[in-house]
PDB file of N, CA and C in Angstrom:
ATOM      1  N   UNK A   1     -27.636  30.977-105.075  1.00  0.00           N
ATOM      2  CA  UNK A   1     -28.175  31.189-103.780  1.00  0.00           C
ATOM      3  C   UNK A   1     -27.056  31.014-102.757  1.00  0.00           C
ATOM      4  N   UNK A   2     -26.709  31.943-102.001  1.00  0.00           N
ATOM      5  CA  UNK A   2     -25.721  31.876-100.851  1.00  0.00           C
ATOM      6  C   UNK A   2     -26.077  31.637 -99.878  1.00  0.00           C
ATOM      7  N   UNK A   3     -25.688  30.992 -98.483  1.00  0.00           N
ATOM      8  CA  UNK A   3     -26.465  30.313 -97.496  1.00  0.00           C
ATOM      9  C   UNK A   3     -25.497  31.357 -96.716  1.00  0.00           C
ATOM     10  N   UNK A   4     -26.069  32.401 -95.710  1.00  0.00           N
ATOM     11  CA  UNK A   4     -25.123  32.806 -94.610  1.00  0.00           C
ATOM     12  C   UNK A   4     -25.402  32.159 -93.160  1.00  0.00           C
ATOM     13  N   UNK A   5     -24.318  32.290 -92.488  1.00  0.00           N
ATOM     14  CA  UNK A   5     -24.592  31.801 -91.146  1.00  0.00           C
ATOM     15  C   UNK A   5     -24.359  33.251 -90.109  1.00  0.00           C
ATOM     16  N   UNK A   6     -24.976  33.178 -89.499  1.00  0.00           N
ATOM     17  CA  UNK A   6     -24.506  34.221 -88.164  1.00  0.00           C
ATOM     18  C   UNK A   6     -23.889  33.226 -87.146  1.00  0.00           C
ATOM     19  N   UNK A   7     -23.106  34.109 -85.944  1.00  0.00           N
ATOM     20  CA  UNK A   7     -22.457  33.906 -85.329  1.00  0.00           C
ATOM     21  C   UNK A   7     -23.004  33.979 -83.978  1.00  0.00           C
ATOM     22  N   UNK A   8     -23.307  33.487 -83.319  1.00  0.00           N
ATOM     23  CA  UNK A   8     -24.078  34.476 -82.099  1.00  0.00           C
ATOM     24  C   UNK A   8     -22.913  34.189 -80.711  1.00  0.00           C
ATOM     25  N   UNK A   9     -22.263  35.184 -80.248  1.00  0.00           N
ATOM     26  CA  UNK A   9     -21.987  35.564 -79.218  1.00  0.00           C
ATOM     27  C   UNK A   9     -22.478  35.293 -78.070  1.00  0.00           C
ATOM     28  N   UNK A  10     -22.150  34.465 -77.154  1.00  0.00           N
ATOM     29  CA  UNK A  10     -23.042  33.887 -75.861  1.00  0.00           C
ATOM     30  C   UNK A  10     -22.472  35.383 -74.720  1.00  0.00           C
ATOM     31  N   UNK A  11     -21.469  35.694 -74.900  1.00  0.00           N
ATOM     32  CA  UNK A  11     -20.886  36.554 -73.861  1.00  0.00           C
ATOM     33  C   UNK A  11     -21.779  37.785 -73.851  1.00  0.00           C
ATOM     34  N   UNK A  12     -22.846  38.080 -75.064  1.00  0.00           N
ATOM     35  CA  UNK A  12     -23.574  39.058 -75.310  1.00  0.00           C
ATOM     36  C   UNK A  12     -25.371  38.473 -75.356  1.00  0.00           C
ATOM     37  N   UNK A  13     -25.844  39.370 -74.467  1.00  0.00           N
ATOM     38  CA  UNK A  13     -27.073  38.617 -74.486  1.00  0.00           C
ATOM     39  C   UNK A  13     -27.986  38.850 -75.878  1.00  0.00           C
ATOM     40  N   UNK A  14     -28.152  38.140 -76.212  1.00  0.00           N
ATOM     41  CA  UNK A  14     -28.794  37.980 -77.736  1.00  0.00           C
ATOM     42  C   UNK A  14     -30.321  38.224 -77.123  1.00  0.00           C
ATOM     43  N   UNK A  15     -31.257  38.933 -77.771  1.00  0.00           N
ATOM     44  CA  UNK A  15     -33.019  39.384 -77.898  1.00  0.00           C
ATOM     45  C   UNK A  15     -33.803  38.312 -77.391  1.00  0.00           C
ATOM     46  N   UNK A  16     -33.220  37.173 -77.573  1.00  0.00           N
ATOM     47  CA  UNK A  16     -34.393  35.672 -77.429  1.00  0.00           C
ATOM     48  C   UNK A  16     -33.783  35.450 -76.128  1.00  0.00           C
ATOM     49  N   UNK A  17     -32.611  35.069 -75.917  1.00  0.00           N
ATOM     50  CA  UNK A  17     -32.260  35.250 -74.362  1.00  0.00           C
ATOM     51  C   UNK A  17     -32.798  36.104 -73.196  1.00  0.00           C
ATOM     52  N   UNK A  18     -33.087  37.010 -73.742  1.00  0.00           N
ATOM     53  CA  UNK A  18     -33.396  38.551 -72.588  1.00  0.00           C
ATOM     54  C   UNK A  18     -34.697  38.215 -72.927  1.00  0.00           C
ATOM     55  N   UNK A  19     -35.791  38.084 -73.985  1.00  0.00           N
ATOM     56  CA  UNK A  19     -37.374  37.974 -73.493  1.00  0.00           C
ATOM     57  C   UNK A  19     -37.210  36.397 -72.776  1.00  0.00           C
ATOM     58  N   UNK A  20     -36.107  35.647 -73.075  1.00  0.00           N
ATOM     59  CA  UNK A  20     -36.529  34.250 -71.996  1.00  0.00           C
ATOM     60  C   UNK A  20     -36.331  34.348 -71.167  1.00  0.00           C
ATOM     61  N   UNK A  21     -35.714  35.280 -70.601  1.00  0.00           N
ATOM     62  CA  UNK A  21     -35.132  35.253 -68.982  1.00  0.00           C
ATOM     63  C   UNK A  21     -36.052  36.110 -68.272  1.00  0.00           C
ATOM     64  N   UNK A  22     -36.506  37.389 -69.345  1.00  0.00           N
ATOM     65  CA  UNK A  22     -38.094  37.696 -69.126  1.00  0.00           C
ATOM     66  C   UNK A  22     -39.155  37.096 -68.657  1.00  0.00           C
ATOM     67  N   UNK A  23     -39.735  36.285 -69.462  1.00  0.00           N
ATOM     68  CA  UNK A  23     -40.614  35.221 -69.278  1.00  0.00           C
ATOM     69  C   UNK A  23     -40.445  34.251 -68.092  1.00  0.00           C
ATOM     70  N   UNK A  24     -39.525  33.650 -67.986  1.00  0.00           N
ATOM     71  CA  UNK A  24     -38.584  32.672 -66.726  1.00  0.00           C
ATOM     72  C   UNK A  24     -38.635  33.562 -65.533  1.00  0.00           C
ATOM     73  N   UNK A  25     -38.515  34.649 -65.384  1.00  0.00           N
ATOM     74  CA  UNK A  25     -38.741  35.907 -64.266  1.00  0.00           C
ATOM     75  C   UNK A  25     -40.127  35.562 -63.837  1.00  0.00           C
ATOM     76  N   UNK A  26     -40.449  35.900 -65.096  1.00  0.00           N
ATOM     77  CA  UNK A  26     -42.133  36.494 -64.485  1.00  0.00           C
ATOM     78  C   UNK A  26     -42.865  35.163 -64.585  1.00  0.00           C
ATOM     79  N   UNK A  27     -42.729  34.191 -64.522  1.00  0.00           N
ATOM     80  CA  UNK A  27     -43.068  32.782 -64.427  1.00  0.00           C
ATOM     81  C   UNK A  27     -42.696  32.783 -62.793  1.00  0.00           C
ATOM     82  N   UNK A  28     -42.130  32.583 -62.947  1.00  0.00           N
ATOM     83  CA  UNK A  28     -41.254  32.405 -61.391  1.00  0.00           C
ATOM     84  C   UNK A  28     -42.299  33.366 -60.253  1.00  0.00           C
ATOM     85  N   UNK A  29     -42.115  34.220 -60.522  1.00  0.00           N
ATOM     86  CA  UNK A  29     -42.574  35.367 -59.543  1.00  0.00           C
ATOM     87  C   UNK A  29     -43.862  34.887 -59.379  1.00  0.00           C
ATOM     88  N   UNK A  30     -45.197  34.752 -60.923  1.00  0.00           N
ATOM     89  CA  UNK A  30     -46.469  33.870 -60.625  1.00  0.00           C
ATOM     90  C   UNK A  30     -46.453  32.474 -59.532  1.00  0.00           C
ATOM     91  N   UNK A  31     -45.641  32.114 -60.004  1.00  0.00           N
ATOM     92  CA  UNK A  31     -45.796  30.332 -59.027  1.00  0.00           C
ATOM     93  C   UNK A  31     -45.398  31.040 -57.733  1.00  0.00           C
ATOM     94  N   UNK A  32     -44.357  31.979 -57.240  1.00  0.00           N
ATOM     95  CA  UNK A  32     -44.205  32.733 -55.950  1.00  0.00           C
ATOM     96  C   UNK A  32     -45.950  32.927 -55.036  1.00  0.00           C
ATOM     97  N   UNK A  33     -46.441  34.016 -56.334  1.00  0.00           N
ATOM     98  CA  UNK A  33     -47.528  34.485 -55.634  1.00  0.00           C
ATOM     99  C   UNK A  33     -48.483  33.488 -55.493  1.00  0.00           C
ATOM    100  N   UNK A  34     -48.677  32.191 -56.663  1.00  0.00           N
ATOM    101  CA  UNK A  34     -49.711  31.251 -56.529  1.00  0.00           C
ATOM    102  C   UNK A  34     -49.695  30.808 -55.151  1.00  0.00           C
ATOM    103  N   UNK A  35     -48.116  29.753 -55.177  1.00  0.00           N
ATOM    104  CA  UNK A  35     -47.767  29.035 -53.881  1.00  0.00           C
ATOM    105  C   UNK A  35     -48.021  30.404 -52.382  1.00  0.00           C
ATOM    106  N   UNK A  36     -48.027  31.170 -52.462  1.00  0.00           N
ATOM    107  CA  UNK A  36     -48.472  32.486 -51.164  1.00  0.00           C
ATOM    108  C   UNK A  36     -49.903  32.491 -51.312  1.00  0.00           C
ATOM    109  N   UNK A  37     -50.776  32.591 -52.152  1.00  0.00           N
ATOM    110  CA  UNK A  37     -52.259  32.790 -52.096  1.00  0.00           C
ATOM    111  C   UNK A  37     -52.432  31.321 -51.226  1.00  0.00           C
ATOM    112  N   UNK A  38     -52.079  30.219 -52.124  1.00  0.00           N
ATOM    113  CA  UNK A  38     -52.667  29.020 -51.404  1.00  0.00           C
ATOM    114  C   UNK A  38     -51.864  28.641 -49.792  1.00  0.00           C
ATOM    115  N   UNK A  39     -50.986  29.107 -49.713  1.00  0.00           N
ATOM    116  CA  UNK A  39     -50.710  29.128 -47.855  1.00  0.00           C
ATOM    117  C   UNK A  39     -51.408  29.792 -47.240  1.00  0.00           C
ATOM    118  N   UNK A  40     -52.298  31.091 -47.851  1.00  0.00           N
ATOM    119  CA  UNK A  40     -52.559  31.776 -47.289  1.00  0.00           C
ATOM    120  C   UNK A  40     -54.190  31.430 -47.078  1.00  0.00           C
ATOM    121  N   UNK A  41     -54.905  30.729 -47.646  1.00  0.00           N
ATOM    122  CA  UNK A  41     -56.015  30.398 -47.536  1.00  0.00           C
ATOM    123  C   UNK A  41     -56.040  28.942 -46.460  1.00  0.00           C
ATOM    124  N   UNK A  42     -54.780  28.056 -46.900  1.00  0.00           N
ATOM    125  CA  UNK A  42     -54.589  27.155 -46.246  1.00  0.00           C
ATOM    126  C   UNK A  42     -55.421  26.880 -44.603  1.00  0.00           C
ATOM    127  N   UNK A  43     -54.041  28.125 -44.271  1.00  0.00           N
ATOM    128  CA  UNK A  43     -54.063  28.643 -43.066  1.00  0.00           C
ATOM    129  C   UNK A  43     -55.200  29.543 -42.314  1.00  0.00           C
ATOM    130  N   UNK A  44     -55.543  29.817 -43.454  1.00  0.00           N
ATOM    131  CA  UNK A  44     -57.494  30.523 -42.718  1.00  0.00           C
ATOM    132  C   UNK A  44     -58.331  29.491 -42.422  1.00  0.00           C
ATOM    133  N   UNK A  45     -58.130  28.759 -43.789  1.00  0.00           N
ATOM    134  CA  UNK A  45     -58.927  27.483 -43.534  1.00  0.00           C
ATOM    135  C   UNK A  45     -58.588  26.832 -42.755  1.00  0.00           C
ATOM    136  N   UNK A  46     -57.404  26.254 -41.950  1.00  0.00           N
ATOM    137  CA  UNK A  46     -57.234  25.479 -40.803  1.00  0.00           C
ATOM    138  C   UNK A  46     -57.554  26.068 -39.936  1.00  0.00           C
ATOM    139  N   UNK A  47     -57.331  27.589 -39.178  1.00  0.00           N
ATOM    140  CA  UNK A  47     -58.251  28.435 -38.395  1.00  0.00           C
ATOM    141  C   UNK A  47     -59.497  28.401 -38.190  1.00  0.00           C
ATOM    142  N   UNK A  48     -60.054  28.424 -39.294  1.00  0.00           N
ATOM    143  CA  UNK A  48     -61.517  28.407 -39.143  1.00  0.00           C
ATOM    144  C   UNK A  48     -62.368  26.816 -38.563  1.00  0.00           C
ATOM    145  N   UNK A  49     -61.289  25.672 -38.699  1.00  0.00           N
ATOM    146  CA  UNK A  49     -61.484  24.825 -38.966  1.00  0.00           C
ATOM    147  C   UNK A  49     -61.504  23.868 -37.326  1.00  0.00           C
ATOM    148  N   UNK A  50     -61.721  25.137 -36.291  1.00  0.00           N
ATOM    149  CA  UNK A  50     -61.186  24.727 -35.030  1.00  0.00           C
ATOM    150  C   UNK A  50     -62.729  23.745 -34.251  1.00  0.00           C
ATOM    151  N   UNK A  51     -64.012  23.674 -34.596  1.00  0.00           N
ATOM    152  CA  UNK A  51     -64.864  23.255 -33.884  1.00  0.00           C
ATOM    153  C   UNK A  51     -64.916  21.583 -34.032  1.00  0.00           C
ATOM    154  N   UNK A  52     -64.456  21.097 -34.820  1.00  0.00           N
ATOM    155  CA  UNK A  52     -64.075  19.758 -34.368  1.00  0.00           C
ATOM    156  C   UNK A  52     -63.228  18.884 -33.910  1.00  0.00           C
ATOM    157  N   UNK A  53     -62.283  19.877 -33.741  1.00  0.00           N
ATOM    158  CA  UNK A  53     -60.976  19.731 -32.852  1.00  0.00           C
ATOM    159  C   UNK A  53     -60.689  19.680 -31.564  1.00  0.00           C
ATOM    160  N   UNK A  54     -62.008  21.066 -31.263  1.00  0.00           N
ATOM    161  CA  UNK A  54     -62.204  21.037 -29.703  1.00  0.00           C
ATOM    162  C   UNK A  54     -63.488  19.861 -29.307  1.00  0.00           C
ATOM    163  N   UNK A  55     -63.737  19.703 -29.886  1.00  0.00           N
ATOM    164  CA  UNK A  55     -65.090  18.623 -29.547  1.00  0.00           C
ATOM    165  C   UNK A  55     -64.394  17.316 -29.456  1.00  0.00           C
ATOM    166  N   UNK A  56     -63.310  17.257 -30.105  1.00  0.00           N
ATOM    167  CA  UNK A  56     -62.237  15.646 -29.700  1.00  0.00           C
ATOM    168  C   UNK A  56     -61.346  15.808 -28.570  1.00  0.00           C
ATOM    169  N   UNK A  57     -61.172  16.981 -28.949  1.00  0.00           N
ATOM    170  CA  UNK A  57     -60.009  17.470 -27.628  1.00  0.00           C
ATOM    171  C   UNK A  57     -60.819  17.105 -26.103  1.00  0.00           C
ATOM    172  N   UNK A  58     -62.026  17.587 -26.507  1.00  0.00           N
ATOM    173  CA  UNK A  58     -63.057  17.374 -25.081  1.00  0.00           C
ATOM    174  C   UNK A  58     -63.063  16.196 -24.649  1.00  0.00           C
ATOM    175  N   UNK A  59     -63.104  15.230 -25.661  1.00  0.00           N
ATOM    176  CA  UNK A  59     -63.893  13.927 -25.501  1.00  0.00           C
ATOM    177  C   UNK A  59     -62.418  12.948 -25.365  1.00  0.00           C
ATOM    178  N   UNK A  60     -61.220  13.583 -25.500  1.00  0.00           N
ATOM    179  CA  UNK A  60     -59.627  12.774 -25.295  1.00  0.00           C
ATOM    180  C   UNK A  60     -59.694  12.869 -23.927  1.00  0.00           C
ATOM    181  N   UNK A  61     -59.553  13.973 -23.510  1.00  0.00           N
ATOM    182  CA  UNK A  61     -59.295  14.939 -21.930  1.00  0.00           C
ATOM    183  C   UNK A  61     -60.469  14.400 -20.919  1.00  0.00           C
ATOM    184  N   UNK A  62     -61.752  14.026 -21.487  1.00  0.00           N
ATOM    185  CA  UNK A  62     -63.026  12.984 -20.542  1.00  0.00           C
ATOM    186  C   UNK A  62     -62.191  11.691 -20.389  1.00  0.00           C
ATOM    187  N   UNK A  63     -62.177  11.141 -21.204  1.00  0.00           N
ATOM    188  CA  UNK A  63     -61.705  10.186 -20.941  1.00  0.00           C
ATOM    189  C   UNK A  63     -59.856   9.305 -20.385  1.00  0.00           C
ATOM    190  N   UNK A  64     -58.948  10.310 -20.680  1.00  0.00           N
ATOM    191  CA  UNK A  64     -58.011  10.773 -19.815  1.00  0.00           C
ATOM    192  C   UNK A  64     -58.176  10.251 -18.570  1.00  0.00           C
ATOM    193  N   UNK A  65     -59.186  11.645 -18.016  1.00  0.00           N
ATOM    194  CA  UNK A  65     -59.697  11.871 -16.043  1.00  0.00           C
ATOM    195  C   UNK A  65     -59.936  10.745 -15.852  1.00  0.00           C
ATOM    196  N   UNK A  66     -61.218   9.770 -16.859  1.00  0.00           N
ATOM    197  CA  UNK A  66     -61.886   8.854 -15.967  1.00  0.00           C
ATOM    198  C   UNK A  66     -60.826   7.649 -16.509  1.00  0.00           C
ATOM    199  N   UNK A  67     -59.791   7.623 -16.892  1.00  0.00           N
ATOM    200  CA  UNK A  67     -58.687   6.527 -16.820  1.00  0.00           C
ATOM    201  C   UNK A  67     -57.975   6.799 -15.533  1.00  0.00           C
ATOM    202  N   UNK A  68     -57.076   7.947 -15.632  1.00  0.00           N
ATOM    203  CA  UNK A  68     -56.703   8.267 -14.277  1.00  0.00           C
ATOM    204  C   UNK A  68     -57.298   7.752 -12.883  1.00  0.00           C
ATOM    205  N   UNK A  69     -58.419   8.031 -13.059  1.00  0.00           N
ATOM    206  CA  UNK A  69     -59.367   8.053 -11.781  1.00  0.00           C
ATOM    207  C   UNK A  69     -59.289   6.222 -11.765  1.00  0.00           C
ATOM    208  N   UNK A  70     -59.821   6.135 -12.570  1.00  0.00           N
ATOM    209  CA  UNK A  70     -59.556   4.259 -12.314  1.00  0.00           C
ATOM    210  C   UNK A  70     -58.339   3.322 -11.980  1.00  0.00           C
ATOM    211  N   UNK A  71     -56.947   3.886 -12.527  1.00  0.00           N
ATOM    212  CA  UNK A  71     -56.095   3.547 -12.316  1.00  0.00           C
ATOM    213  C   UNK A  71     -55.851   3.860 -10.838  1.00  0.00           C
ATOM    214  N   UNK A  72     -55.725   5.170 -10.604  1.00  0.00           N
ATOM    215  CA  UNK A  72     -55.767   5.596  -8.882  1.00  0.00           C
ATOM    216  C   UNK A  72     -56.573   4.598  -8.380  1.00  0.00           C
ATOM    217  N   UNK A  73     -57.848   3.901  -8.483  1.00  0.00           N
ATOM    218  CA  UNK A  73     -58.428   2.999  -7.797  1.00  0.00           C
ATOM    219  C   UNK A  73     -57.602   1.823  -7.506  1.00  0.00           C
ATOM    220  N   UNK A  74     -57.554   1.573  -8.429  1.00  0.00           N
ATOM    221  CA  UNK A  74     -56.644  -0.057  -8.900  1.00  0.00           C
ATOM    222  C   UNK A  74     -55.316   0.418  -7.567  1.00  0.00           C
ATOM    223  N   UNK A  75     -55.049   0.899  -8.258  1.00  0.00           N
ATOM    224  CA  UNK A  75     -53.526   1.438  -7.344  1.00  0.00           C
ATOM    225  C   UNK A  75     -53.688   1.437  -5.581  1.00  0.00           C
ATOM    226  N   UNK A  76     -54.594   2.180  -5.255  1.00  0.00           N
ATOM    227  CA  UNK A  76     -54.726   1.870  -3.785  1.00  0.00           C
ATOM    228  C   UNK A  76     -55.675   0.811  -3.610  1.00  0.00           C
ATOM    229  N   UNK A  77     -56.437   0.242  -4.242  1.00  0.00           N
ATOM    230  CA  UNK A  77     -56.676  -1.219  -3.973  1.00  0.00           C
ATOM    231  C   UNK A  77     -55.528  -2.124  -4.258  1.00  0.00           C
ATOM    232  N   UNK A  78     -54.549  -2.058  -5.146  1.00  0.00           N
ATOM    233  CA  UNK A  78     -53.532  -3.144  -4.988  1.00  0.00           C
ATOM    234  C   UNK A  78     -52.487  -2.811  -3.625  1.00  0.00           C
ATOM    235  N   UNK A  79     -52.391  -1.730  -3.225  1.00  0.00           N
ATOM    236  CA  UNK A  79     -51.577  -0.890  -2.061  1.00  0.00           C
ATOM    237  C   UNK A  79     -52.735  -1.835  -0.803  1.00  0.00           C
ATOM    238  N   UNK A  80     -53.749  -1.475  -0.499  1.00  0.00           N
ATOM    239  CA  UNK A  80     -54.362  -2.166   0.604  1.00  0.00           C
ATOM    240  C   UNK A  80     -54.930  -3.528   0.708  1.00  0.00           C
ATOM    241  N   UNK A  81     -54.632  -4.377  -0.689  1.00  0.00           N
ATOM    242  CA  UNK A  81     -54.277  -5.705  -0.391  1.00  0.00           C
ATOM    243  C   UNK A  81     -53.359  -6.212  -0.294  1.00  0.00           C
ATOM    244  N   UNK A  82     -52.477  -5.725  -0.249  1.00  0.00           N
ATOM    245  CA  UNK A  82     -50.719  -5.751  -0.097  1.00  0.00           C
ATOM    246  C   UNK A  82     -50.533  -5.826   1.409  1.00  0.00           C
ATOM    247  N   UNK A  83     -51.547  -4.943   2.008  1.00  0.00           N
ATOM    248  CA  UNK A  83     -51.087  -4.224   3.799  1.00  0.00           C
ATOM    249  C   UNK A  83     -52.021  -5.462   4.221  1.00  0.00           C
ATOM    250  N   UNK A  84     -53.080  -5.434   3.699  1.00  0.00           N
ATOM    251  CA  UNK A  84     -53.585  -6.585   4.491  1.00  0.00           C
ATOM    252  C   UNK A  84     -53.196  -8.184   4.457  1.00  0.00           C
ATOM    253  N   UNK A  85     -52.919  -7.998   3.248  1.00  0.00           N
ATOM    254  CA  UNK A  85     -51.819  -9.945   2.628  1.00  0.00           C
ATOM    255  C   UNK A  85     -50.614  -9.616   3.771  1.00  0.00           C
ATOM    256  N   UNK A  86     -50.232  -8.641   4.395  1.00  0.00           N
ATOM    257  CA  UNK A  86     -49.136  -8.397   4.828  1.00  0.00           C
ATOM    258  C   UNK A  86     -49.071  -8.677   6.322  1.00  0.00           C
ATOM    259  N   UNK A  87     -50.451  -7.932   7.020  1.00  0.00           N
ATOM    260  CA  UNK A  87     -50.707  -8.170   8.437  1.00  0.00           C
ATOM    261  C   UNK A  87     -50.952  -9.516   8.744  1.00  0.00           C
ATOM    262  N   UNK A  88     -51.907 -10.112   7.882  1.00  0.00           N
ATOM    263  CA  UNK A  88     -52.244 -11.690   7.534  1.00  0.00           C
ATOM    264  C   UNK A  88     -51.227 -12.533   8.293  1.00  0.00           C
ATOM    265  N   UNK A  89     -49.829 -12.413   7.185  1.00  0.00           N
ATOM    266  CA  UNK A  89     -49.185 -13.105   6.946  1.00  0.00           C
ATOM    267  C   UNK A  89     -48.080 -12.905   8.949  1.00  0.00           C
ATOM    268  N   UNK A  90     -48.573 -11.697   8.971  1.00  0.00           N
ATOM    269  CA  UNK A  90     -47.947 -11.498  10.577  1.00  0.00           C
ATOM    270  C   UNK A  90     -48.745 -12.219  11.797  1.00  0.00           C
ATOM    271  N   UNK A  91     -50.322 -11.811  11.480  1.00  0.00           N
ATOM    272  CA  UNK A  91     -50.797 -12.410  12.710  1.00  0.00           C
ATOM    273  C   UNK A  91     -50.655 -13.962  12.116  1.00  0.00           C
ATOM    274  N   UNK A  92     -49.958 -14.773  11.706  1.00  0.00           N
ATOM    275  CA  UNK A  92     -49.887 -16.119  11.403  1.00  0.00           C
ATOM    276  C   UNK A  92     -48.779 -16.713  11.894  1.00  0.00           C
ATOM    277  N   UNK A  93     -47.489 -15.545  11.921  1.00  0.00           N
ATOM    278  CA  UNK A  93     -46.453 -16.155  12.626  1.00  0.00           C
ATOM    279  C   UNK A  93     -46.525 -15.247  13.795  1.00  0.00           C
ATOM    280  N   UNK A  94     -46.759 -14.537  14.407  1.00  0.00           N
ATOM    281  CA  UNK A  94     -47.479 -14.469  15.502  1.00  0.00           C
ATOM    282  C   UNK A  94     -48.388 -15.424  16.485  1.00  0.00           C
ATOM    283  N   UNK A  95     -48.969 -16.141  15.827  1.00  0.00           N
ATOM    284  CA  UNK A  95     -49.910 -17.490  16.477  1.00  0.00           C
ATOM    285  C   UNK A  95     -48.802 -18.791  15.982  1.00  0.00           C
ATOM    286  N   UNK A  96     -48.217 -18.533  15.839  1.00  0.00           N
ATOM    287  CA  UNK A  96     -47.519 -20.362  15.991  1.00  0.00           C
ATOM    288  C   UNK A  96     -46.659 -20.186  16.500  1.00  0.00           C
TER     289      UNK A  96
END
């Protein structure tokens, strides 16, 4: 019984090489299109996905105004106890 060996040539693409690089192609290209289907639904689905977004958005932006609005209070009430701690403090050295 004689045992032969072959030689295989890397500089030459050998049959099992070329269907793997086959396969490795078209592998590749699937996970391409998978990863594109699922961005692509992603993104519908976050679109579609807009009515509870605006219903917080509403309810950030209410409450925003009526901070604003209170702070503006505060603010010219600390401004016109300031003017009046201020006149106070005049008509006092004014009278002595």
């Amino acid at each position: 019984m004689e045992l032969r060996t072959r030689k295989f040539s890397f500089s030459k693409q050998t049959p099992l090489l070329a269907v793997h690089k086959v396969l490795l192609e078209d592998t590749q290209m699937k996970s391409m299109k998978a990863l594109f289907v699922f961005a692509a639904l992603t993104a519908a689905s976050l679109a579609m996905a807009t009515g509870g977004g605006d219903k917080t958005f509403n309810r950030m932006e209410a409450a925003r105004k009526v901070s604003m609005e209170a702070y503006q209070v505060a603010q010219k009430q600390k401004a016109e106890a300031a003017v009046a701690q201020s006149k106070a403090k005049a008509a006092d050295h004014s009278n002595s």
